[in-house]
Protein backbone atom coordinates (compact mmCIF):
# COMPACT_ATOMS: atom_id res chain seq x y z
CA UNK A 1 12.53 -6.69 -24.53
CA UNK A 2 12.12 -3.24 -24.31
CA UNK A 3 13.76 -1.66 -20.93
CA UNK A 4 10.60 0.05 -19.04
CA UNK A 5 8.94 -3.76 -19.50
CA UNK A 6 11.79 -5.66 -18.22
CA UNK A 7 12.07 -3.21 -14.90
CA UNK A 8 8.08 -3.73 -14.65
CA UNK A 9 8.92 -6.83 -14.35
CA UNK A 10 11.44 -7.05 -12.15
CA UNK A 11 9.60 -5.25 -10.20
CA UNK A 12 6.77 -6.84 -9.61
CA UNK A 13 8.74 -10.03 -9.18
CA UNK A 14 10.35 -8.08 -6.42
CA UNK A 15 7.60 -6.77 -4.81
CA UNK A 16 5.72 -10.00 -4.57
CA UNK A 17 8.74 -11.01 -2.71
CA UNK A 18 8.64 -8.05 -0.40
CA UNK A 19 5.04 -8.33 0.35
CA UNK A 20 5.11 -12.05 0.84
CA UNK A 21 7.91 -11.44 3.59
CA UNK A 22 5.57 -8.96 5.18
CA UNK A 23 2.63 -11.39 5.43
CA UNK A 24 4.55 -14.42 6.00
CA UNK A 25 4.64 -13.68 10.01
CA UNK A 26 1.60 -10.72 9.97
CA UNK A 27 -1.12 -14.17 11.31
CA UNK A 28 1.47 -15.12 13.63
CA UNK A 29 2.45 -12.30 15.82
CA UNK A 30 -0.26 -13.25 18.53
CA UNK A 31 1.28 -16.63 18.76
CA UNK A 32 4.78 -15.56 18.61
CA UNK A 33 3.94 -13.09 21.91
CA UNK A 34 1.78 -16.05 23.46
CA UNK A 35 4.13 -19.18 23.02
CA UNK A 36 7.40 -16.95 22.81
CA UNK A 37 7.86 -13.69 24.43
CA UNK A 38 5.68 -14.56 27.43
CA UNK A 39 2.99 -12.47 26.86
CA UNK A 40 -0.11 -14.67 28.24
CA UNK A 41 -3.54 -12.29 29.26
CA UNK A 42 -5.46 -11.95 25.90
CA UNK A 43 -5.85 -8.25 26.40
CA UNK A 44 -1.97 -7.37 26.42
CA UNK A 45 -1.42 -9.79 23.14
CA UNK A 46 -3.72 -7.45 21.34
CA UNK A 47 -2.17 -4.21 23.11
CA UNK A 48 1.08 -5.78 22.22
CA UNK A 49 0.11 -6.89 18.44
CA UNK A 50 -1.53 -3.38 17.48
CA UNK A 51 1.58 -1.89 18.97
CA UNK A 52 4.01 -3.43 17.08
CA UNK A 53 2.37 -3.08 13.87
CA UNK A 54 1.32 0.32 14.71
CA UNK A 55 5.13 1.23 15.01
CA UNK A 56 6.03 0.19 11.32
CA UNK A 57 3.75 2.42 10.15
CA UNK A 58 4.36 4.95 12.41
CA UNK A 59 7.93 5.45 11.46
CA UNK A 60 7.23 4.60 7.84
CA UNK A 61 5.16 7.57 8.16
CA UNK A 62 7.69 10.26 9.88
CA UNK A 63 10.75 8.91 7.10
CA UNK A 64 9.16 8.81 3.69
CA UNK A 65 9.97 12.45 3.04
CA UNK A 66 13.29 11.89 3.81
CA UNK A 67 14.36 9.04 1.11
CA UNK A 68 11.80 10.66 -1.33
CA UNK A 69 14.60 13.60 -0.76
CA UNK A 70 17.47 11.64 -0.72
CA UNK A 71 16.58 9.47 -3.81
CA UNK A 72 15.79 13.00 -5.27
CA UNK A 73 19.38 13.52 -4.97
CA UNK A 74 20.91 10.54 -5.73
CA UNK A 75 19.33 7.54 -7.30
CA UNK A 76 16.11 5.57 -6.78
CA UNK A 77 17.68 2.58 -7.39
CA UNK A 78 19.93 2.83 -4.43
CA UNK A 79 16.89 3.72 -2.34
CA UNK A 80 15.41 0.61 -3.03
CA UNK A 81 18.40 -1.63 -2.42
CA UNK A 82 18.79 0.17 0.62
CA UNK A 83 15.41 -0.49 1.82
CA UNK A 84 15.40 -3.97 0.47
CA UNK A 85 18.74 -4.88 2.71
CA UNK A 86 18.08 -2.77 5.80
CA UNK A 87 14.34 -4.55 6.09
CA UNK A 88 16.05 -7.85 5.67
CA UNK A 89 18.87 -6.65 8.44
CA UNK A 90 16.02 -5.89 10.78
CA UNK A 91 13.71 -9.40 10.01
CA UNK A 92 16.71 -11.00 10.77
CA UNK A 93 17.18 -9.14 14.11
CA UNK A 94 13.74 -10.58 15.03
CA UNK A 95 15.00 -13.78 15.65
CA UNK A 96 16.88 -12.83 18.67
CA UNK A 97 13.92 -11.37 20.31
CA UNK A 98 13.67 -12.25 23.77
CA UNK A 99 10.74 -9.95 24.62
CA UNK A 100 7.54 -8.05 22.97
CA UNK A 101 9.90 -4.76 23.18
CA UNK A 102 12.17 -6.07 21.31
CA UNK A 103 10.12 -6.60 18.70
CA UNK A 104 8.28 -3.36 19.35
CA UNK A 105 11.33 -1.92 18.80
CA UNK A 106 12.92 -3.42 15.28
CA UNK A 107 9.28 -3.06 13.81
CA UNK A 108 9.90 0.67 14.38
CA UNK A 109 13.36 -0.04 12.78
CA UNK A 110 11.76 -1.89 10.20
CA UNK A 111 9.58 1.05 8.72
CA UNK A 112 12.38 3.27 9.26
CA UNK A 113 14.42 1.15 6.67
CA UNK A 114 11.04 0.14 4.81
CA UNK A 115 8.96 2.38 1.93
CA UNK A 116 10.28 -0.18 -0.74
CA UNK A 117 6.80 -0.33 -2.14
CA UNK A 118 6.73 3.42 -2.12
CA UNK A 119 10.11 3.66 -3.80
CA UNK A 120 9.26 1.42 -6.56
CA UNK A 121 6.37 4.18 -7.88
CA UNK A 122 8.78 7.14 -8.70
CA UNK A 123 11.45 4.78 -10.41
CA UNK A 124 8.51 3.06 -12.43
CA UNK A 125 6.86 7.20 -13.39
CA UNK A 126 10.64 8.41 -14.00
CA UNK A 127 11.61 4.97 -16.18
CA UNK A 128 8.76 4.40 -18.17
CA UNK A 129 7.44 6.05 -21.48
CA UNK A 130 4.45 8.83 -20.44
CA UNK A 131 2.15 6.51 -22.37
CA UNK A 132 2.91 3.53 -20.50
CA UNK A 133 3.26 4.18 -16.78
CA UNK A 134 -0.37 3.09 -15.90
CA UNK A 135 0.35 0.05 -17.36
CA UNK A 136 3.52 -0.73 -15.62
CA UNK A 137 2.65 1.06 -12.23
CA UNK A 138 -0.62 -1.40 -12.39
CA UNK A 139 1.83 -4.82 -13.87
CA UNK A 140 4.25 -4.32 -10.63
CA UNK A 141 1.06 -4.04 -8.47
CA UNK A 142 -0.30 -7.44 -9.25
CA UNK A 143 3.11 -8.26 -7.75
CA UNK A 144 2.65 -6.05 -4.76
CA UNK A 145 -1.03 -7.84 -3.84
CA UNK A 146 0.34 -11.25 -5.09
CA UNK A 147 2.59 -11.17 -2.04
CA UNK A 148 -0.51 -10.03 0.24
CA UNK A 149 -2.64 -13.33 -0.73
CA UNK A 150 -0.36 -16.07 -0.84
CA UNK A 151 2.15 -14.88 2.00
CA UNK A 152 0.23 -15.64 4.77
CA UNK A 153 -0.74 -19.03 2.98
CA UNK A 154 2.82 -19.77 2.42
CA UNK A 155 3.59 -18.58 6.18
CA UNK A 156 0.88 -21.14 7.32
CA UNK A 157 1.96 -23.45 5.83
CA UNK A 158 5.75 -23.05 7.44
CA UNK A 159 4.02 -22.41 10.43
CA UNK A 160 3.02 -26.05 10.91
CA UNK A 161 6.54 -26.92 9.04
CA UNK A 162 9.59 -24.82 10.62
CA UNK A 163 8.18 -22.40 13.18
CA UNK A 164 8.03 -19.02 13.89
CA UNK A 165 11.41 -18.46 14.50
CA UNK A 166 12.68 -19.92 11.41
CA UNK A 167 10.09 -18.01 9.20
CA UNK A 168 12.00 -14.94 10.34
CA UNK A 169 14.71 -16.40 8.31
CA UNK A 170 12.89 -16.85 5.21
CA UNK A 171 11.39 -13.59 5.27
CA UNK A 172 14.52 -12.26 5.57
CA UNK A 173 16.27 -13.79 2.97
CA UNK A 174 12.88 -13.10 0.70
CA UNK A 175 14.13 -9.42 1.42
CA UNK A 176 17.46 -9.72 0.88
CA UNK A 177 16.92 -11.48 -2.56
CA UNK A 178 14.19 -8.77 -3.76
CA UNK A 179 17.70 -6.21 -3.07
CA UNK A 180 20.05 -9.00 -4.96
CA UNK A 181 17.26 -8.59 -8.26
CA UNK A 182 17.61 -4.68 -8.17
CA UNK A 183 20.54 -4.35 -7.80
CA UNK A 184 21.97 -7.03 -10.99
CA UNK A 185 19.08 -6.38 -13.09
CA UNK A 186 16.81 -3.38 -12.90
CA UNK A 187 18.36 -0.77 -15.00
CA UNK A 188 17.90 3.22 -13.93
CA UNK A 189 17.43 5.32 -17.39
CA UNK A 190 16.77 8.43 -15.56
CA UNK A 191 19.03 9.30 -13.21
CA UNK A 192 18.86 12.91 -10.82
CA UNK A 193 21.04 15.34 -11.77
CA UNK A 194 23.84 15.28 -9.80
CA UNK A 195 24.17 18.22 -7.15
CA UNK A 196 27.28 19.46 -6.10
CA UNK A 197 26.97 21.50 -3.25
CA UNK A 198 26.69 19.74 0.27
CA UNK A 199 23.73 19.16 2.06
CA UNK A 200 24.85 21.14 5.13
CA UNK A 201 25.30 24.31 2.69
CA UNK A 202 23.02 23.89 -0.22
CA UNK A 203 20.41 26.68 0.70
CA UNK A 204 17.91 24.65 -1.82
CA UNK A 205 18.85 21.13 -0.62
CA UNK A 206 18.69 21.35 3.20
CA UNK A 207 16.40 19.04 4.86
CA UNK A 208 13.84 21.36 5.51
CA UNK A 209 10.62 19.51 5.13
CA UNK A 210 8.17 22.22 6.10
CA UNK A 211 8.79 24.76 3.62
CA UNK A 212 9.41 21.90 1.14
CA UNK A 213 5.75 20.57 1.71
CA UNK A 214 4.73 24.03 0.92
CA UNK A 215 6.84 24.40 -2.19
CA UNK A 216 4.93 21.34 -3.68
CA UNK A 217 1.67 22.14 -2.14
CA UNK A 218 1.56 25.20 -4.33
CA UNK A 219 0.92 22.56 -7.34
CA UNK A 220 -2.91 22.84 -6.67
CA UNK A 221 -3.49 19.44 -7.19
CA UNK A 222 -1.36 17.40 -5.25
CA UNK A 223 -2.78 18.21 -1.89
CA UNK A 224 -6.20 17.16 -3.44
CA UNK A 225 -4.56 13.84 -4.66
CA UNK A 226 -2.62 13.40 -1.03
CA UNK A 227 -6.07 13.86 0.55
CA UNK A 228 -7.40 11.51 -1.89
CA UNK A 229 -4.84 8.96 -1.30
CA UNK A 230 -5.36 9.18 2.56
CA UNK A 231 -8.79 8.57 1.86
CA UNK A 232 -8.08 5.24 0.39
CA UNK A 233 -6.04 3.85 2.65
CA UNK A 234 -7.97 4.88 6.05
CA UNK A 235 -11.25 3.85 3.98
CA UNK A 236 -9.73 0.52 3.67
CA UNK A 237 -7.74 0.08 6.78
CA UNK A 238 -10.89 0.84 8.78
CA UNK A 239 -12.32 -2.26 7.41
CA UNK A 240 -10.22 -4.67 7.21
CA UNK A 241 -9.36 -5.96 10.57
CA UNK A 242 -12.88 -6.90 11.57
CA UNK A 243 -13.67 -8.45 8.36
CA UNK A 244 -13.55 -12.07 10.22
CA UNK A 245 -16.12 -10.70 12.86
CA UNK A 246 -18.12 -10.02 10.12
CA UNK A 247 -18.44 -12.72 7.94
CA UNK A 248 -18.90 -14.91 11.18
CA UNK A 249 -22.03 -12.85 11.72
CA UNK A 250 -23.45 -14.22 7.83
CA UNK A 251 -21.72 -17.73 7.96
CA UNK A 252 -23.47 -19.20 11.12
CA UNK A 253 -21.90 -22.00 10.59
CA UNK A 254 -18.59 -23.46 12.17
CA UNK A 255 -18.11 -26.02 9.17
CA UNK A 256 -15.72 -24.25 6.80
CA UNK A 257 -15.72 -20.75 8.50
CA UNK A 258 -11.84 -20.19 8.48
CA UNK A 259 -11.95 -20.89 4.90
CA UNK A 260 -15.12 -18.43 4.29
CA UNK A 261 -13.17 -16.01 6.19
CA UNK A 262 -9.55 -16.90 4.43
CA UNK A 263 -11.84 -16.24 0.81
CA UNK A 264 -13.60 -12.85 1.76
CA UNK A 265 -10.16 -11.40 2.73
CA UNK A 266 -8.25 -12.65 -0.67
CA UNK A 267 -10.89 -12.35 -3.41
CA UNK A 268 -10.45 -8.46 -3.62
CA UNK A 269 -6.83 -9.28 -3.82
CA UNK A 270 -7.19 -11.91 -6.62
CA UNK A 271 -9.24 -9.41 -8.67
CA UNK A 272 -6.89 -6.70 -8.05
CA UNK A 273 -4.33 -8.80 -9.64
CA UNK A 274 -6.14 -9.55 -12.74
CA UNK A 275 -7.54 -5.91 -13.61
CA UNK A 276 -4.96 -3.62 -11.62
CA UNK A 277 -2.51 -4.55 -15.53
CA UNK A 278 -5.94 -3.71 -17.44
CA UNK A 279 -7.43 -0.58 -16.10
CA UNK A 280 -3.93 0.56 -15.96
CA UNK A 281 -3.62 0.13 -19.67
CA UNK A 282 -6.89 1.70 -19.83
CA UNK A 283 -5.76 5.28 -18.16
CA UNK A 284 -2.99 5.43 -20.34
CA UNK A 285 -5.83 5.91 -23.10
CA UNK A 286 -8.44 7.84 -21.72
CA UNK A 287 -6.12 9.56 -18.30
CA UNK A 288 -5.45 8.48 -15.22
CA UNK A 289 -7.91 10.87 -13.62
CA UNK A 290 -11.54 9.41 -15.13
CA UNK A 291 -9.96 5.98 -13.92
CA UNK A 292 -9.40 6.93 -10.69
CA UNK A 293 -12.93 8.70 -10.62
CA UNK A 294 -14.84 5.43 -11.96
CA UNK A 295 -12.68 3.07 -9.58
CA UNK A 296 -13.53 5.93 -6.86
CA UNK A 297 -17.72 5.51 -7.38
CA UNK A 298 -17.44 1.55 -8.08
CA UNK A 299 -15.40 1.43 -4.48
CA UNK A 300 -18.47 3.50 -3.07
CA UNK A 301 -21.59 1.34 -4.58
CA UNK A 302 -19.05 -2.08 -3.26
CA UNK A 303 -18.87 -1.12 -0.36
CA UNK A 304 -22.32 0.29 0.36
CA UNK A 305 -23.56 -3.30 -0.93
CA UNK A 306 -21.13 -4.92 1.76
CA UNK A 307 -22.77 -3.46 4.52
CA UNK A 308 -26.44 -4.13 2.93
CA UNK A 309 -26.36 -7.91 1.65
CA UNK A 310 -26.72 -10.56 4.47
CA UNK A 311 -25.88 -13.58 2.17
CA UNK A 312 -22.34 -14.37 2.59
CA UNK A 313 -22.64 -15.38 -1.32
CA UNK A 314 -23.34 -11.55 -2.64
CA UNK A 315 -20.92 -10.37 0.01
CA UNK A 316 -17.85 -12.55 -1.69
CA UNK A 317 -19.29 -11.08 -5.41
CA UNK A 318 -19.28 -7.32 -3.57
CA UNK A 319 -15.84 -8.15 -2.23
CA UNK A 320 -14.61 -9.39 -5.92
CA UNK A 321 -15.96 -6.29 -7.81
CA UNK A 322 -14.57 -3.95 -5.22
CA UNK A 323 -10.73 -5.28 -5.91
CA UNK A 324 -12.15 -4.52 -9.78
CA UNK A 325 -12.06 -1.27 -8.60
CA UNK A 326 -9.31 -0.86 -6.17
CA UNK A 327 -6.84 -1.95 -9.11
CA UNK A 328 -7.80 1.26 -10.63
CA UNK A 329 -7.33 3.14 -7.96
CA UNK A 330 -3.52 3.52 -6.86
CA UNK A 331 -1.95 3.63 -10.14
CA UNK A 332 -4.01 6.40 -11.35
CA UNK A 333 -3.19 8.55 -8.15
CA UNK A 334 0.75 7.58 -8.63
CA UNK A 335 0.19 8.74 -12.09
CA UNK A 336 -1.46 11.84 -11.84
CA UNK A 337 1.42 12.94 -8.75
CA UNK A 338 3.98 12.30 -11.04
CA UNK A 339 2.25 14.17 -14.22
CA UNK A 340 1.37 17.34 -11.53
CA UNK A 341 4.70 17.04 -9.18
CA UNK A 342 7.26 19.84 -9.17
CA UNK A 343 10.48 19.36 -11.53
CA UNK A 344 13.07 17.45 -9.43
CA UNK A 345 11.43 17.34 -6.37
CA UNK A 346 9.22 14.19 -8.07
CA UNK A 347 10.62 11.41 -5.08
CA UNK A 348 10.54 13.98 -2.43
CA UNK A 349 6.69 14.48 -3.66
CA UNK A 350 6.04 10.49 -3.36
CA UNK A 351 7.59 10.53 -0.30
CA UNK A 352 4.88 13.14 1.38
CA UNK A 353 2.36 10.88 -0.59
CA UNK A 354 3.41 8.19 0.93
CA UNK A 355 3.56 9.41 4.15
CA UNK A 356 -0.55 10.21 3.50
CA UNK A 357 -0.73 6.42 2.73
CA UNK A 358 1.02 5.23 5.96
CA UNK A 359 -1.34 8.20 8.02
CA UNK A 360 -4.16 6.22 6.48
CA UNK A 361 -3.16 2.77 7.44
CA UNK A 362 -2.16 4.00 11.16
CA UNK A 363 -5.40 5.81 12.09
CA UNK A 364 -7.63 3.42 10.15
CA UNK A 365 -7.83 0.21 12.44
CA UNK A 366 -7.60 2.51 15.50
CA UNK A 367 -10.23 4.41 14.55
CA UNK A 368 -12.64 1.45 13.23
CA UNK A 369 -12.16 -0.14 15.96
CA UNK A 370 -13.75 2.45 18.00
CA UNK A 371 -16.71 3.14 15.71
CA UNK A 372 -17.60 -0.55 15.24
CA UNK A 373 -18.32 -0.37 19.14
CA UNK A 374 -20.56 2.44 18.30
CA UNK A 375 -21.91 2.14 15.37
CA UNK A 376 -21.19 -1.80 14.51
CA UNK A 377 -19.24 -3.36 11.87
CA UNK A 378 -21.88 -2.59 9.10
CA UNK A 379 -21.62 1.17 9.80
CA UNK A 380 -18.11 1.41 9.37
CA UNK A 381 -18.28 -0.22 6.30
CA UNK A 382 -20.86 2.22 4.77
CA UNK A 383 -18.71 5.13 6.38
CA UNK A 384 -15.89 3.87 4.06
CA UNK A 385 -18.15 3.73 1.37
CA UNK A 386 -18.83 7.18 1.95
CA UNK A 387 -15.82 8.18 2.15
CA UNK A 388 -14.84 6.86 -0.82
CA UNK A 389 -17.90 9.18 -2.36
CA UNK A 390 -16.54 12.21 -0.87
CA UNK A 391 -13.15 11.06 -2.53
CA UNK A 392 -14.90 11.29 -6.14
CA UNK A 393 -16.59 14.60 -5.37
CA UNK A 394 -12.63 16.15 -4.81
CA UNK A 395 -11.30 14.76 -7.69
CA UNK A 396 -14.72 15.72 -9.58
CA UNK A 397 -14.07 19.64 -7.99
CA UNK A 398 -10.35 19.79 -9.07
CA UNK A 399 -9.49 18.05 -11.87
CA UNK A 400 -13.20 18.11 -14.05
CA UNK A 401 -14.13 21.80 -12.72
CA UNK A 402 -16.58 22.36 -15.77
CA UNK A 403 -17.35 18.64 -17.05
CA UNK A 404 -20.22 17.41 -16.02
CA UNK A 405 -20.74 13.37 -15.39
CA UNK A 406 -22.37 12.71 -18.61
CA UNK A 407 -19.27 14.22 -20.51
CA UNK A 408 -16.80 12.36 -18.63
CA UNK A 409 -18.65 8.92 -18.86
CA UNK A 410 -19.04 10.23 -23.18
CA UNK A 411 -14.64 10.87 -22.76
CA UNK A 412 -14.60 6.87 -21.42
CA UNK A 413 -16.64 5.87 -24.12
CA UNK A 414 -15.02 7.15 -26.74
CA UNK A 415 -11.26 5.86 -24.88
């Protein structure tokens, strides 16, 4: 088996691992702070909850720049057994928790030592053939949104079995085995050049973020493609939380509803799995960009539909079709960063992208939360949609200045 296949596959193996230790305890923190940490009022447990996952991606946000530099430097590999073992260090903290600050605290910890998801996108762009990273950035997604449907039906069902506390433990030995498969069997081809001079010295090398962030922003597309990826993830992070609210509003029925609810939230995720492989193929024939620009219009027409239909059944189909499109829609930004990155500074760039992501999945919920008050659930939802228009009409202004639409859909044809 060729090398770049047998790390896609490692990789996706371990980030279904990594994502399944996330969501193993993400239904549960409520009911940890209720029956555990004495947290009782049902205002502070949702203070407390949106606090604590706020702080992962929080500091996930401030220290992706720094191991994009660092792995710049030395090797991505070693980034992602580092992240890999400190997560599992700090799951395994959790269990001596004693109080919801405790907790609030080694989440923080926890995205400190976290990005391994983020990590695994430069070491699949710097490891594979040109021709083949769509296909293997999209193959070690399916892994990555594996991990986000059947972890929390895995952690249910432990739940009920061993507990809270002792799902801590499995999560953290989930992580610590993702690190044990990276670091005996994914194999680093392309290696930084190693730098001799010191960080404290190296005029080029110092940890100065600011005028790094400018150095790649001269690239005139990656700020697009940052503002793009932002887009995504607040788009979708806006939505998501009050998706049971929702679908409780169509259902009207109490017969079934959890499992109505449980569907709506994993079909995208099951469709994302089967196409993400497929459309990632597909970029590496016609470019990553008219992917991302098809996946970008197909997010806005799902989306719209989701806040128009008021039969649960259409909702579900809307909800399938749009993880059609999402599957094209990460790859094909990872791609295009690493094709328009500056030379050596490729992790460093993913790390700022990164940090766009995590920006996106911090102000999301807080902000939809405040509009659905305003504006109701159904608004949001056709904000995102909108949003996700406005994404297509950036990538349409910087990276097809003269084609029109007709040519582009003519280039997909003939792909």
């Amino acid at each position: 088996m060729e090398i770049w296949k047998r790390n896609m596959y490692i990789l996706s193996i371990a980030q279904f691992l990594v994502m399944s230790a996330f969501s193993l305890i993400i239904p549960f923190v409520p009911v940890y702070l209720k029956n555990d940490l004495g947290v009782h009022a049902q205002a502070d447990i949702q203070l407390w909850t949106g606090m604590i996952f706020g702080a992962t991606f929080l500091s996930a946000f401030l220290f992706q720049p720094i191991w994009g530099k660092i792995a710049d430097r030395t090797s991505r590999k070693t980034i992602l057994i580092r992240s890999a073992i400190g997560m599992a260090f700090a799951t395994f903290l959790m269990t001596y928790s004693t109080a919801a600050w405790h907790l609030l605290v080694l989440r923080f910890i926890l995205g400190i030592f976290g990005g391994f998801i983020p990590a695994s996108s430069p070491f699949i762009t710097m490891n594979t053939p040109k021709e083949k990273i769509g296909y293997a950035l999209g193959g070690a997604q399916s892994g990555a949104y594996a991990g986000n449907i059947f972890g929390p039906l895995i952690g249910g069902i432990l739940g009920q079995w061993i507990g809270f506390y002792k799902i801590l433990y499995v999560s953290s030995a989930m992580l610590l085995i993702s690190g044990v498969l990276i670091l005996f069997f994914l194999i680093e081809l392309n290696k930084p050049e190693p730098n001799n001079l010191p960080l404290s010295t190296s005029k080029n090398s110092r940890f100065n973020f600011l005028s790094e962030l400018r150095e790649i922003a001269k690239k005139p597309l990656i700020g697009a493609l940052f503002m793009v990826g932002f887009l995504i993830q607040f788009s979708t992070m806006s939505t998501s939380p009050f998706l049971a609210t929702y679908v409780e509003s169509m259902w009207n029925n109490d017969i079934f509803l959890t499992t109505i609810i449980g569907l709506s939230v994993s079909i995208s995720g099951f469709s994302i799995i089967i196409f993400s492989p497929i459309l990632g193929r597909k970029a590496d024939q016609v470019g990553p960009e008219i992917i991302l620009f098809i996946s970008l219009l197909g997010n806005f027409i799902c989306y719209v539909a989701q806040a128009l239909v008021s039969s649960i059944w259409l909702f579900l189909i809307a909800r399938f079709l749009m993880g059609v499109f999402i599957g094209g829609l990460l790859p094909s930004v990872v791609s295009l960063i690493r094709k328009h990155a500056p030379e050596k500074m490729e992790s460093l760039t993913f790390g700022y992208y990164h940090s766009a992501l995590f920006l996106g999945n911090l102000i999301g919920p807080l902000l939809g939360g405040y509009l659905s008050g305003i504006i109701h659930i159904k608004g949001v939802i056709f904000l995102a949609g909108l949003l996700f228009l406005a994404n297509s009409l950036i990538l349409k202004t910087h990276l097809f200045k003269q084609e029109s639409y007709v040519s582009l859909l003519m280039r997909v044809k003939k792909g």
